[in-house]
PDB file of N, CA and C in Angstrom:
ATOM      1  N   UNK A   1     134.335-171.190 -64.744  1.00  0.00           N
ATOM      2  CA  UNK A   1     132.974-170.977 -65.162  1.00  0.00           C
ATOM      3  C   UNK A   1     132.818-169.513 -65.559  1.00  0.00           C
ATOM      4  N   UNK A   2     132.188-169.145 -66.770  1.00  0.00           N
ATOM      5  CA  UNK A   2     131.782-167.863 -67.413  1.00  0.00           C
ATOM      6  C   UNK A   2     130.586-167.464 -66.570  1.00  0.00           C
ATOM      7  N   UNK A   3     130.382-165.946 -66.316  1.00  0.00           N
ATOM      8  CA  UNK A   3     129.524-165.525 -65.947  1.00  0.00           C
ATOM      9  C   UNK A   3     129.035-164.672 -67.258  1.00  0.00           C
ATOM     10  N   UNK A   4     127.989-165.008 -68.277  1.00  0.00           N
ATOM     11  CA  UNK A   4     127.582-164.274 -69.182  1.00  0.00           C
ATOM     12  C   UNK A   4     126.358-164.416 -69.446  1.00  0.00           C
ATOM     13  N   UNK A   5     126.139-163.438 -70.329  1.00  0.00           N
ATOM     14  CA  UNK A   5     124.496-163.224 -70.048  1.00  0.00           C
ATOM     15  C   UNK A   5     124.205-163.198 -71.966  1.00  0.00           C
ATOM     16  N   UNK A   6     124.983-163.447 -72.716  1.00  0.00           N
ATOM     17  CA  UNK A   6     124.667-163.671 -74.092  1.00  0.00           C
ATOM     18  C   UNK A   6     125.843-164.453 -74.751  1.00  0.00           C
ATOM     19  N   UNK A   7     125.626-165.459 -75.155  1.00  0.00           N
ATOM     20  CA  UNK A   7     126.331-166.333 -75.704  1.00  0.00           C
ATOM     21  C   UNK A   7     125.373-166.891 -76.737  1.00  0.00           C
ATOM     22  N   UNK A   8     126.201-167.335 -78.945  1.00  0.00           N
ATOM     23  CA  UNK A   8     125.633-167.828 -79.264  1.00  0.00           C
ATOM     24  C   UNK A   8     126.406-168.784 -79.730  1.00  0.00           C
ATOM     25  N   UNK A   9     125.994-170.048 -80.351  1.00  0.00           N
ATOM     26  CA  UNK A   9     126.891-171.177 -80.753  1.00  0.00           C
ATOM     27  C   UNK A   9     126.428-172.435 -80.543  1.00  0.00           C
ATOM     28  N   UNK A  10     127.340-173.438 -81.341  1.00  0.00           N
ATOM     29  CA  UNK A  10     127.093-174.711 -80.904  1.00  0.00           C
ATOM     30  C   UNK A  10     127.262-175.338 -79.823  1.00  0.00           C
ATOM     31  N   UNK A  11     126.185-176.117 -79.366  1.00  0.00           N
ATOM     32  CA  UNK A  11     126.376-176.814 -77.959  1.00  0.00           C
ATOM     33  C   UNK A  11     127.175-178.349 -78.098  1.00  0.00           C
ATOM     34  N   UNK A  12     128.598-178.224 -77.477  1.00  0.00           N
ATOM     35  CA  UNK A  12     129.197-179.128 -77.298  1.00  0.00           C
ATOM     36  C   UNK A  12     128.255-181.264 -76.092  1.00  0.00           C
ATOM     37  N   UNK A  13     128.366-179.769 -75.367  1.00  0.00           N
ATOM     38  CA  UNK A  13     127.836-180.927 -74.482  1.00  0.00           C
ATOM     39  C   UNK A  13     126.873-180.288 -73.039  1.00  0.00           C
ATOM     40  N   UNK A  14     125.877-180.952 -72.527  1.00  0.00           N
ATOM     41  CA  UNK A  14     125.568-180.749 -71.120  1.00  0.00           C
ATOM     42  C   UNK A  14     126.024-181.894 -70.409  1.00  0.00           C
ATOM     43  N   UNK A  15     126.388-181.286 -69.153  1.00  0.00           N
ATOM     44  CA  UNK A  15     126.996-181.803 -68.006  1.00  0.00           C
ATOM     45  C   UNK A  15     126.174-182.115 -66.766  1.00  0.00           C
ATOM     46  N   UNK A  16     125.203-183.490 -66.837  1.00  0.00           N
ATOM     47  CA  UNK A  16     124.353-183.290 -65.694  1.00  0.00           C
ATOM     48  C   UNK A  16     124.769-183.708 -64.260  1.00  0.00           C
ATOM     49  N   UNK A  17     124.199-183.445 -63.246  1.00  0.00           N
ATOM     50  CA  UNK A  17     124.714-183.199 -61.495  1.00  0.00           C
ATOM     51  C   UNK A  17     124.620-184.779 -61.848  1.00  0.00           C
ATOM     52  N   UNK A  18     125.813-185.152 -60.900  1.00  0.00           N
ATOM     53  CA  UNK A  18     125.462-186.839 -60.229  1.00  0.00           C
ATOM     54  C   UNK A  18     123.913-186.895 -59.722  1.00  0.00           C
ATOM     55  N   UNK A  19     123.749-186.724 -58.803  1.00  0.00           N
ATOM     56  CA  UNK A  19     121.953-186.506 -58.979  1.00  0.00           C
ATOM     57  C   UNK A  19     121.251-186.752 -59.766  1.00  0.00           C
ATOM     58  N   UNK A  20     121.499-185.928 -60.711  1.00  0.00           N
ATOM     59  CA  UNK A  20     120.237-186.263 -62.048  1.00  0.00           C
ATOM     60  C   UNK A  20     120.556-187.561 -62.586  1.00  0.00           C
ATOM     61  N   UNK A  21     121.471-188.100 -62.700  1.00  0.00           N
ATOM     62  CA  UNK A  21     121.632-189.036 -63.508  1.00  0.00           C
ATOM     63  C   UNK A  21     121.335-190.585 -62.951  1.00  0.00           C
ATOM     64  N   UNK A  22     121.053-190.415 -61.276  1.00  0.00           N
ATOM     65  CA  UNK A  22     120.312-191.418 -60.929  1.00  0.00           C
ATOM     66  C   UNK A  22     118.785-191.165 -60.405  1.00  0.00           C
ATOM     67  N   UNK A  23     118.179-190.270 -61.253  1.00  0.00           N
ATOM     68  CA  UNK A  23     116.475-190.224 -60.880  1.00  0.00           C
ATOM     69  C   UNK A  23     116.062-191.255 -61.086  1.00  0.00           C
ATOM     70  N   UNK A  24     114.886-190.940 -60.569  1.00  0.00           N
ATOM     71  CA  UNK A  24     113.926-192.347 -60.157  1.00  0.00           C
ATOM     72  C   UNK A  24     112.366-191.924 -61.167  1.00  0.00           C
ATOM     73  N   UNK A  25     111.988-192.148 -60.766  1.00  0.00           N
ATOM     74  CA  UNK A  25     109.990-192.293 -61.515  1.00  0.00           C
ATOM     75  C   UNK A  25     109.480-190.689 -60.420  1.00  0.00           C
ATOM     76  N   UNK A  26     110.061-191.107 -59.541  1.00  0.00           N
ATOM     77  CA  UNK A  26     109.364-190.236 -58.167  1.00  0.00           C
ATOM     78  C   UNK A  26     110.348-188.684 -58.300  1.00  0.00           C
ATOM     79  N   UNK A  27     111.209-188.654 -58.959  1.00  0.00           N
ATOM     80  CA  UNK A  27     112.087-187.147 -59.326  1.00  0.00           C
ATOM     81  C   UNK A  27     111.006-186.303 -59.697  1.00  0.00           C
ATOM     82  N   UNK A  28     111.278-185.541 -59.589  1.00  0.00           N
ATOM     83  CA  UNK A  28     110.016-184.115 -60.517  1.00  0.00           C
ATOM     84  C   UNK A  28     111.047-184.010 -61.633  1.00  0.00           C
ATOM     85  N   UNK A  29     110.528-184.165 -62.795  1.00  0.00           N
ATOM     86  CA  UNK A  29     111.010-184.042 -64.004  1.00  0.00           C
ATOM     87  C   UNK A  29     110.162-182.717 -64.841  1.00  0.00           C
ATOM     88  N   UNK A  30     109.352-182.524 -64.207  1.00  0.00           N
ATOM     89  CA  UNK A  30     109.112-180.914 -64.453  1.00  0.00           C
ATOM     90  C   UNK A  30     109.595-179.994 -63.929  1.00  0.00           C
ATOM     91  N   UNK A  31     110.704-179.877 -63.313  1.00  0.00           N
ATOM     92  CA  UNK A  31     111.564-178.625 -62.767  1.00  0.00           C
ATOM     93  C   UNK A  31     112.771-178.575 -63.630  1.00  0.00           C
ATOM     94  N   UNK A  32     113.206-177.665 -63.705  1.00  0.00           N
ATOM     95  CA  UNK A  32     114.534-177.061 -64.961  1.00  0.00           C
ATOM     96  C   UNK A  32     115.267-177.634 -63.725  1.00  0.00           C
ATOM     97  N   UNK A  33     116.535-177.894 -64.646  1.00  0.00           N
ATOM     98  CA  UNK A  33     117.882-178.715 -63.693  1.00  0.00           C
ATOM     99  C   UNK A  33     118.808-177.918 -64.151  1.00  0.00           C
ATOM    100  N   UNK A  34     119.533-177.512 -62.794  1.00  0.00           N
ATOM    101  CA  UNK A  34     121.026-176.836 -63.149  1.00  0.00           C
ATOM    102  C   UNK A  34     121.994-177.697 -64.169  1.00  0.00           C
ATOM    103  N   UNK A  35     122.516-177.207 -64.584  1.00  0.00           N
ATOM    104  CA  UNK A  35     124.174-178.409 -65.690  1.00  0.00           C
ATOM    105  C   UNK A  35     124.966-177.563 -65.938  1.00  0.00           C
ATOM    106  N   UNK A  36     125.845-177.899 -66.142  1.00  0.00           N
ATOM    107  CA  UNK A  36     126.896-177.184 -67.193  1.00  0.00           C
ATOM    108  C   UNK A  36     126.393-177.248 -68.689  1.00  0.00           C
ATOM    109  N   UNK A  37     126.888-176.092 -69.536  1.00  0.00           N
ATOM    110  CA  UNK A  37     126.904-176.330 -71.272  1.00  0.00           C
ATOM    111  C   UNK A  37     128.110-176.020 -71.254  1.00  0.00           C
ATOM    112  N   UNK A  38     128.253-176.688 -72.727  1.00  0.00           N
ATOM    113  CA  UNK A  38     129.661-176.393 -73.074  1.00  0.00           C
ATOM    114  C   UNK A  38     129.333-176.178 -74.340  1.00  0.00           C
ATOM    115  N   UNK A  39     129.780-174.398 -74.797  1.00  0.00           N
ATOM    116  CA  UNK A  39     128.702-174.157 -75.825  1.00  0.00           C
ATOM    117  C   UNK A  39     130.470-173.533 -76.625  1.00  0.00           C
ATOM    118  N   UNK A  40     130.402-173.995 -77.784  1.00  0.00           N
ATOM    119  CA  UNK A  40     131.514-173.731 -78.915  1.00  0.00           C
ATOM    120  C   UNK A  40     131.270-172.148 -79.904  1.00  0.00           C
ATOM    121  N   UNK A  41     131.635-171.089 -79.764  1.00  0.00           N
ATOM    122  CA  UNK A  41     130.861-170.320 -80.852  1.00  0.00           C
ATOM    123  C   UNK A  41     131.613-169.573 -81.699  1.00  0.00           C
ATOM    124  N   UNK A  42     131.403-168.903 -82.063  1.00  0.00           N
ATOM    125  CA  UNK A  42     131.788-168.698 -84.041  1.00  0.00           C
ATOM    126  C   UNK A  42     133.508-168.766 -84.238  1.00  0.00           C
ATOM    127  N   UNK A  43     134.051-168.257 -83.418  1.00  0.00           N
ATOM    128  CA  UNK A  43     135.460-168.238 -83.125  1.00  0.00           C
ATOM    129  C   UNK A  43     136.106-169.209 -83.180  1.00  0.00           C
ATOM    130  N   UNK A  44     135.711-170.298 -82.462  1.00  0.00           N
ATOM    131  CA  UNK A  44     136.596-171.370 -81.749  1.00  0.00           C
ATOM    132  C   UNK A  44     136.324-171.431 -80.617  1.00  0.00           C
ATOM    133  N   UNK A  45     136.161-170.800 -79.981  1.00  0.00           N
ATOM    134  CA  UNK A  45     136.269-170.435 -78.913  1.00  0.00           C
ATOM    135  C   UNK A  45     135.224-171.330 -77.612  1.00  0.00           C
ATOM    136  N   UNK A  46     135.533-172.495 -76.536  1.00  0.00           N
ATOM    137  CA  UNK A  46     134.659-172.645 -76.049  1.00  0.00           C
ATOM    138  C   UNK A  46     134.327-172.211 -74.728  1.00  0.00           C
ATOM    139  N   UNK A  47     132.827-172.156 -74.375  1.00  0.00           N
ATOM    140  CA  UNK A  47     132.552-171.502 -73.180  1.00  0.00           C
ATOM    141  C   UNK A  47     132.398-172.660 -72.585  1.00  0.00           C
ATOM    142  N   UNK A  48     132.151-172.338 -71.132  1.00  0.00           N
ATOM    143  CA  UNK A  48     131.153-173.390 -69.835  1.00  0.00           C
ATOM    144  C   UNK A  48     130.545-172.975 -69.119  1.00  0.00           C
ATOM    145  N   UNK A  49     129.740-172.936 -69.379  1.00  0.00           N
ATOM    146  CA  UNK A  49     128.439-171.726 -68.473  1.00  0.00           C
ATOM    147  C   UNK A  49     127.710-172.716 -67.855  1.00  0.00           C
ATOM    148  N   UNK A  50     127.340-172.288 -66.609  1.00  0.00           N
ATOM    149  CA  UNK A  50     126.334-172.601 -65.779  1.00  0.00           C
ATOM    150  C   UNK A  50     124.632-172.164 -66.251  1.00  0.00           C
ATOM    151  N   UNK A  51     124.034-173.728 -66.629  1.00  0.00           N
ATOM    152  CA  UNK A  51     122.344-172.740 -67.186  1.00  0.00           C
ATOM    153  C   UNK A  51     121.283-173.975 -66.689  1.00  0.00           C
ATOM    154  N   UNK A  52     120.139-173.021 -66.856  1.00  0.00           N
ATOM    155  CA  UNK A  52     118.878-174.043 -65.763  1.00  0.00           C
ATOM    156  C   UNK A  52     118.595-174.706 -67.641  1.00  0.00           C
ATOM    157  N   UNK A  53     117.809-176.033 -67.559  1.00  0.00           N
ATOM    158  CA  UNK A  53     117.519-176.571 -68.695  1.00  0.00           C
ATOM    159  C   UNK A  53     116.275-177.717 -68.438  1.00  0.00           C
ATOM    160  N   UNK A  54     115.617-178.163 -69.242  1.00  0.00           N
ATOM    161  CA  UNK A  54     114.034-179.018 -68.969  1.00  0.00           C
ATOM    162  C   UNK A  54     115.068-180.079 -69.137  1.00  0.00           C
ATOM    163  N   UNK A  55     114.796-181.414 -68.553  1.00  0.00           N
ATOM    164  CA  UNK A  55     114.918-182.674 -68.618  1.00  0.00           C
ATOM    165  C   UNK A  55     115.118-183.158 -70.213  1.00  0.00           C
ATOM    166  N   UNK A  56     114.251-182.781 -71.130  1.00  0.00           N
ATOM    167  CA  UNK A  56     114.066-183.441 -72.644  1.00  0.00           C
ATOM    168  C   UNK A  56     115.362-182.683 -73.268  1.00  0.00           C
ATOM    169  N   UNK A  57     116.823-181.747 -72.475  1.00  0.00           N
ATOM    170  CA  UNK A  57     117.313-180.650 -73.230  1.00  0.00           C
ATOM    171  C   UNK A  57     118.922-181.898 -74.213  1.00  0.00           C
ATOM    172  N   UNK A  58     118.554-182.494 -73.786  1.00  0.00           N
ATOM    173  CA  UNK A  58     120.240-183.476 -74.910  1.00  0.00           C
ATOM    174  C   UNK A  58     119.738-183.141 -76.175  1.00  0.00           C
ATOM    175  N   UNK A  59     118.704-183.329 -77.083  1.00  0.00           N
ATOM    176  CA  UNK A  59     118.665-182.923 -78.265  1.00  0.00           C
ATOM    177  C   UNK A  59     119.349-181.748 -78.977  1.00  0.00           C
ATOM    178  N   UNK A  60     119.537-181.134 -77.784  1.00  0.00           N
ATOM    179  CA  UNK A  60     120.484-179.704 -78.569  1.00  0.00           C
ATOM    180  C   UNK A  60     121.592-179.651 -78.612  1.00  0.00           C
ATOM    181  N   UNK A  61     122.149-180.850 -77.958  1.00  0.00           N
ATOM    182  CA  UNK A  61     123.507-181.283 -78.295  1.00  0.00           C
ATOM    183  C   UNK A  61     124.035-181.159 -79.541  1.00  0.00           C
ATOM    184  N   UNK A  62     124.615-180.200 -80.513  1.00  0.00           N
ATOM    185  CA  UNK A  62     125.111-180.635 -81.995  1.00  0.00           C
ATOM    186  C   UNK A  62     124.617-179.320 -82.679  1.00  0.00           C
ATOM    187  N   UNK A  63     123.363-179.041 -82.236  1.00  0.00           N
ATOM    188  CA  UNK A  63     122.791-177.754 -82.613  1.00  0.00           C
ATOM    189  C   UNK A  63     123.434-176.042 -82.026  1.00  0.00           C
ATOM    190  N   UNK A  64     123.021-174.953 -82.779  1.00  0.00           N
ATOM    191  CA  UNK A  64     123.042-174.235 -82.950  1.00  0.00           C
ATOM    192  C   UNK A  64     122.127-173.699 -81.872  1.00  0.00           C
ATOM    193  N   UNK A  65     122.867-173.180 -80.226  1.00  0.00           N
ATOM    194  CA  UNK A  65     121.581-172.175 -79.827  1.00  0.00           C
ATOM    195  C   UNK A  65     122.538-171.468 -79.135  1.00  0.00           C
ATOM    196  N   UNK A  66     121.614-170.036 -78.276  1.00  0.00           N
ATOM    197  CA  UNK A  66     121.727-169.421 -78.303  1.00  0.00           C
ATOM    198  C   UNK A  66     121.013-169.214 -76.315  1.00  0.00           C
ATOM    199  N   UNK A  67     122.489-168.644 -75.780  1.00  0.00           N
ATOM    200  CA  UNK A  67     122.001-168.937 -74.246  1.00  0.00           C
ATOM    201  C   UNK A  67     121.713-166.933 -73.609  1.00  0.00           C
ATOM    202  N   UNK A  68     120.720-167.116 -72.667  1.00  0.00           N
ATOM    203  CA  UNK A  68     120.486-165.933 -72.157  1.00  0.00           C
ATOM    204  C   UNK A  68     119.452-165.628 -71.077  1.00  0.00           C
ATOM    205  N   UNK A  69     120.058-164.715 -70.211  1.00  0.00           N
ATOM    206  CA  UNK A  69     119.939-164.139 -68.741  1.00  0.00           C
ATOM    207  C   UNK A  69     118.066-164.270 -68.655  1.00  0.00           C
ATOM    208  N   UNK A  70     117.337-164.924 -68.069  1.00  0.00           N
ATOM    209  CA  UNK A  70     115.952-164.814 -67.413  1.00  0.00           C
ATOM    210  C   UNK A  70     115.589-164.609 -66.215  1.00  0.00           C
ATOM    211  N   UNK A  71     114.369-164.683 -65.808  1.00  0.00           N
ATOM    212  CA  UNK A  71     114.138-164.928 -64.493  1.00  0.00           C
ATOM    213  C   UNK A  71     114.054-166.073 -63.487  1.00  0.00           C
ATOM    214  N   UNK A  72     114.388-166.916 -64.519  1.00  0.00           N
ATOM    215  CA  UNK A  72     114.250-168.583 -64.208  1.00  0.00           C
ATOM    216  C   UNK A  72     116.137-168.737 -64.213  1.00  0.00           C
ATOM    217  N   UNK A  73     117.092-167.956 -64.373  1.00  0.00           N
ATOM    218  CA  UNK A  73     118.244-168.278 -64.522  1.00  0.00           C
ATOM    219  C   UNK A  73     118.875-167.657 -66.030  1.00  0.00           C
ATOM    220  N   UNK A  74     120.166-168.255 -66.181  1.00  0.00           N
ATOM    221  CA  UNK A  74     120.559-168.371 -67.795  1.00  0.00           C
ATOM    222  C   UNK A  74     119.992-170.026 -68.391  1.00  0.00           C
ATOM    223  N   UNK A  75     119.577-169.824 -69.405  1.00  0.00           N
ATOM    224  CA  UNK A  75     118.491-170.836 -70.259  1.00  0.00           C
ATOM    225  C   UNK A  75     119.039-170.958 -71.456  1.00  0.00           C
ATOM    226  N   UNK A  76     118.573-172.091 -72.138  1.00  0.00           N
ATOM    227  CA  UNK A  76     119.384-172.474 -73.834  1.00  0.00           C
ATOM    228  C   UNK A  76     118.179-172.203 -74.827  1.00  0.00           C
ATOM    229  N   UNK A  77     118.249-171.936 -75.662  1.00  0.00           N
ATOM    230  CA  UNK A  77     117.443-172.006 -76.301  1.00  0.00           C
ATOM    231  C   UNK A  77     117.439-172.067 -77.772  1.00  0.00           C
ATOM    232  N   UNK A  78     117.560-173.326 -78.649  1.00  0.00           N
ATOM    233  CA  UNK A  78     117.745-173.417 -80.284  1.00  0.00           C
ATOM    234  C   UNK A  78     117.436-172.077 -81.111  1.00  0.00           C
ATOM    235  N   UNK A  79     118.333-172.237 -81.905  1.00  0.00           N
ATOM    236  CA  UNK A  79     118.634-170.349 -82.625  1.00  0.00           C
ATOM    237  C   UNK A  79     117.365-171.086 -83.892  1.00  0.00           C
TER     238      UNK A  79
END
């Protein structure tokens, strides 16, 4: 696992906790969830960073973003 605080590139994939992937109705789906990204960027080169992300975040799968250091954690966010 990378410890970095600026990374930009395509997002390969998120990796959600066993946990998340059996929520219920009764989960809080308004709290950011830890995952893995697996973010590809200009090089070749891929990372796996540990980042907090909202529930709705698979859409950025394929896209272009751009991850960085907050107070809420490291976060993704479409470039």
């Amino acid at each position: 696992m990378e410890n970095v605080n600026q990374v930009d590139g395509r997002l390969v994939s998120l990796q959600w906790p066993k946990e998340a992937a059996g929520a219920t109705l009764s989960f809080d789906t308004s709290q950011l969830q830890e995952v893995k990204a697996e973010i590809e960027d200009s090089e070749g080169v891929t990372h796996l960073i540990d980042v907090v992300v909202s529930w709705d975040a698979d859409y950025l799968v394929g896209k272009e973003v751009s991850v960085s250091a907050t107070d809420n954690g490291i976060t993704l966010k479409e470039k």
